[in-house]
Protein backbone atom coordinates (compact mmCIF):
# COMPACT_ATOMS: atom_id res chain seq x y z
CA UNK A 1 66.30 0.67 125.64
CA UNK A 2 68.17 -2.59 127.16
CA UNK A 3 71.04 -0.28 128.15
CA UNK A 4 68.83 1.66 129.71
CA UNK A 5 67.57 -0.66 132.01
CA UNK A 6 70.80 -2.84 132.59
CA UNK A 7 71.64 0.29 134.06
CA UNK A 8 68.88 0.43 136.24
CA UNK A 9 69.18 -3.40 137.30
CA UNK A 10 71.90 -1.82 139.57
CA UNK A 11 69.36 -1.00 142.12
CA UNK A 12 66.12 -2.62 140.70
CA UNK A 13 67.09 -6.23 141.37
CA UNK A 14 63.14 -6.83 140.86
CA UNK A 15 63.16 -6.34 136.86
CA UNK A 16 67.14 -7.95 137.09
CA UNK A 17 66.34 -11.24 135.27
CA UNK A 18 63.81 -9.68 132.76
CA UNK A 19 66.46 -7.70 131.39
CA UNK A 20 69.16 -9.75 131.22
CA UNK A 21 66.73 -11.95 129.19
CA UNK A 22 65.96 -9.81 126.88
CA UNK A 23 69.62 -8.67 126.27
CA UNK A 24 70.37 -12.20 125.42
CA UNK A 25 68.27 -11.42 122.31
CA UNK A 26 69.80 -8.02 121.47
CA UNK A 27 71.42 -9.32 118.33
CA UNK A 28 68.59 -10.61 116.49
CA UNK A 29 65.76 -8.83 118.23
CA UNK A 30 62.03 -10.01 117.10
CA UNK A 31 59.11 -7.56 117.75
CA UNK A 32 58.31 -10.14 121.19
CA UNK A 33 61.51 -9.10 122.42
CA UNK A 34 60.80 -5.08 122.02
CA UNK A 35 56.95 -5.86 123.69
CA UNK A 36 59.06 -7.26 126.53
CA UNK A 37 61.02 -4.55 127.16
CA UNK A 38 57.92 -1.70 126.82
CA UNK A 39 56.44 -4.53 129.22
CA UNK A 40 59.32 -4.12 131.89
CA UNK A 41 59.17 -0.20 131.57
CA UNK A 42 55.32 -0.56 132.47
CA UNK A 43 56.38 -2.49 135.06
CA UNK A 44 58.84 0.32 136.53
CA UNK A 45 56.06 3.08 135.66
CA UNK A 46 53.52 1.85 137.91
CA UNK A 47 55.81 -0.45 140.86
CA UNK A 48 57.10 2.12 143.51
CA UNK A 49 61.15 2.02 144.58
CA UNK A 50 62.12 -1.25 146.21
CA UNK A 51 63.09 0.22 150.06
CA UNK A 52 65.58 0.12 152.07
CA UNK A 53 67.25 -3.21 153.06
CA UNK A 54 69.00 -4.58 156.18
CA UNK A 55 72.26 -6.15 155.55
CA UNK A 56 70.95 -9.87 155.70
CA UNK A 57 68.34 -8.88 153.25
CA UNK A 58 71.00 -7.20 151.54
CA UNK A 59 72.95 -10.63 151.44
CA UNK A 60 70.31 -12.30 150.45
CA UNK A 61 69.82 -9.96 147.37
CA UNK A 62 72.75 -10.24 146.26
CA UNK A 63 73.11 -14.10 145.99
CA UNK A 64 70.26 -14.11 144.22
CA UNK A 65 71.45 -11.76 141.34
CA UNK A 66 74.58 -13.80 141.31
CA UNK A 67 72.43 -16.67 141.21
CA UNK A 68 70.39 -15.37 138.25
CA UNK A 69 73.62 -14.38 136.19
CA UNK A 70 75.07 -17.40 136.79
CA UNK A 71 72.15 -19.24 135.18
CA UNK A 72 72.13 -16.79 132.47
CA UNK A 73 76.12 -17.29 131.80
CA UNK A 74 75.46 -21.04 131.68
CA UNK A 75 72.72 -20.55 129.12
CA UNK A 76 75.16 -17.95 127.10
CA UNK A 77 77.68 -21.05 127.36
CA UNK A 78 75.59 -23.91 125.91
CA UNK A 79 74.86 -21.59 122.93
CA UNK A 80 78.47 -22.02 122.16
CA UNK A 81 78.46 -26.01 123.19
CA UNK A 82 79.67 -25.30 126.50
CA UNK A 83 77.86 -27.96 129.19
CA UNK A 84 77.83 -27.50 132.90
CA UNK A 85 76.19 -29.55 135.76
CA UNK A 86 75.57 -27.78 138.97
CA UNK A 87 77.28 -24.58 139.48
CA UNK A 88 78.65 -24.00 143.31
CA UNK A 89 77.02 -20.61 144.71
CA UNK A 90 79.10 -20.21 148.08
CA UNK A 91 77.38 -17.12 150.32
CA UNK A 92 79.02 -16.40 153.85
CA UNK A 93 76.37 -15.16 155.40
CA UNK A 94 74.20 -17.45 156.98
CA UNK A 95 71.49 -15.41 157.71
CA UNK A 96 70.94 -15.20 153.86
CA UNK A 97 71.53 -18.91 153.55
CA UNK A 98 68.73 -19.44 156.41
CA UNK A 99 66.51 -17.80 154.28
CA UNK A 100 67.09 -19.78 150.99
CA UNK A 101 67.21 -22.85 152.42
CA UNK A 102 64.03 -22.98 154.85
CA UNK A 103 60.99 -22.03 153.47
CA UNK A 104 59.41 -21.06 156.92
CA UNK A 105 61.23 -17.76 157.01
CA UNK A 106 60.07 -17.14 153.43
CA UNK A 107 56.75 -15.61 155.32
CA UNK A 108 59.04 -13.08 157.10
CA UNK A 109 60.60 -11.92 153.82
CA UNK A 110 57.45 -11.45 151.33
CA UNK A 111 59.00 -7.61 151.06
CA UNK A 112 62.17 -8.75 149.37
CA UNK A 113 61.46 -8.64 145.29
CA UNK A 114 64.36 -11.28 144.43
């Protein structure tokens, strides 16, 4: 079932963090874990496709999923004793760093799922 929808985190950045939580318990799964996942496929039974972007929305997309994995790799790392302070995201777009940073524009984007 994870595989399943890692696969489909590809182009449903909206269940993206779910999933990559709950593959973090794939080794030692506990019957929470598998409600979470029939949870997320509920989700993706009744939420219609996510539409079609323009490229600053795009942007923006994307450094949030490399955001999100980046927290998730820092949490895989402390398992093993690995510390890290801040972690440096650098985007070169800066109409998707307009958007993060000011929260007036966050009005124009309710749309994006991220």
């Amino acid at each position: 079932m994870i595989g399943s929808l890692l696969y489909l985190t590809a182009t449903r950045l909206d269940i993206q963090f779910a999933v990559c939580l709950c593959a973090h318990y794939q080794a030692s799964p506990r019957t929470s874990h598998r409600q979470a996942v029939k949870h997320i496929f509920r989700y993706l039974k009744f939420t219609p496709e996510l539409g079609l972007w323009y490229p600053s929305e795009a942007e923006y997309i994307a450094a949030a999923s490399c955001c999100s994995q980046l927290l998730w790799m820092k949490a895989t790392l402390s398992d093993f004793g690995l510390r890290f302070g801040k972690i440096l995201l650098l985007v070169d777009s800066t109409s998707a760093i307009s958007v993060a940073k000011n929260p007036v524009l966050h009005s124009r984007t309710k749309h994006i799922d991220a």
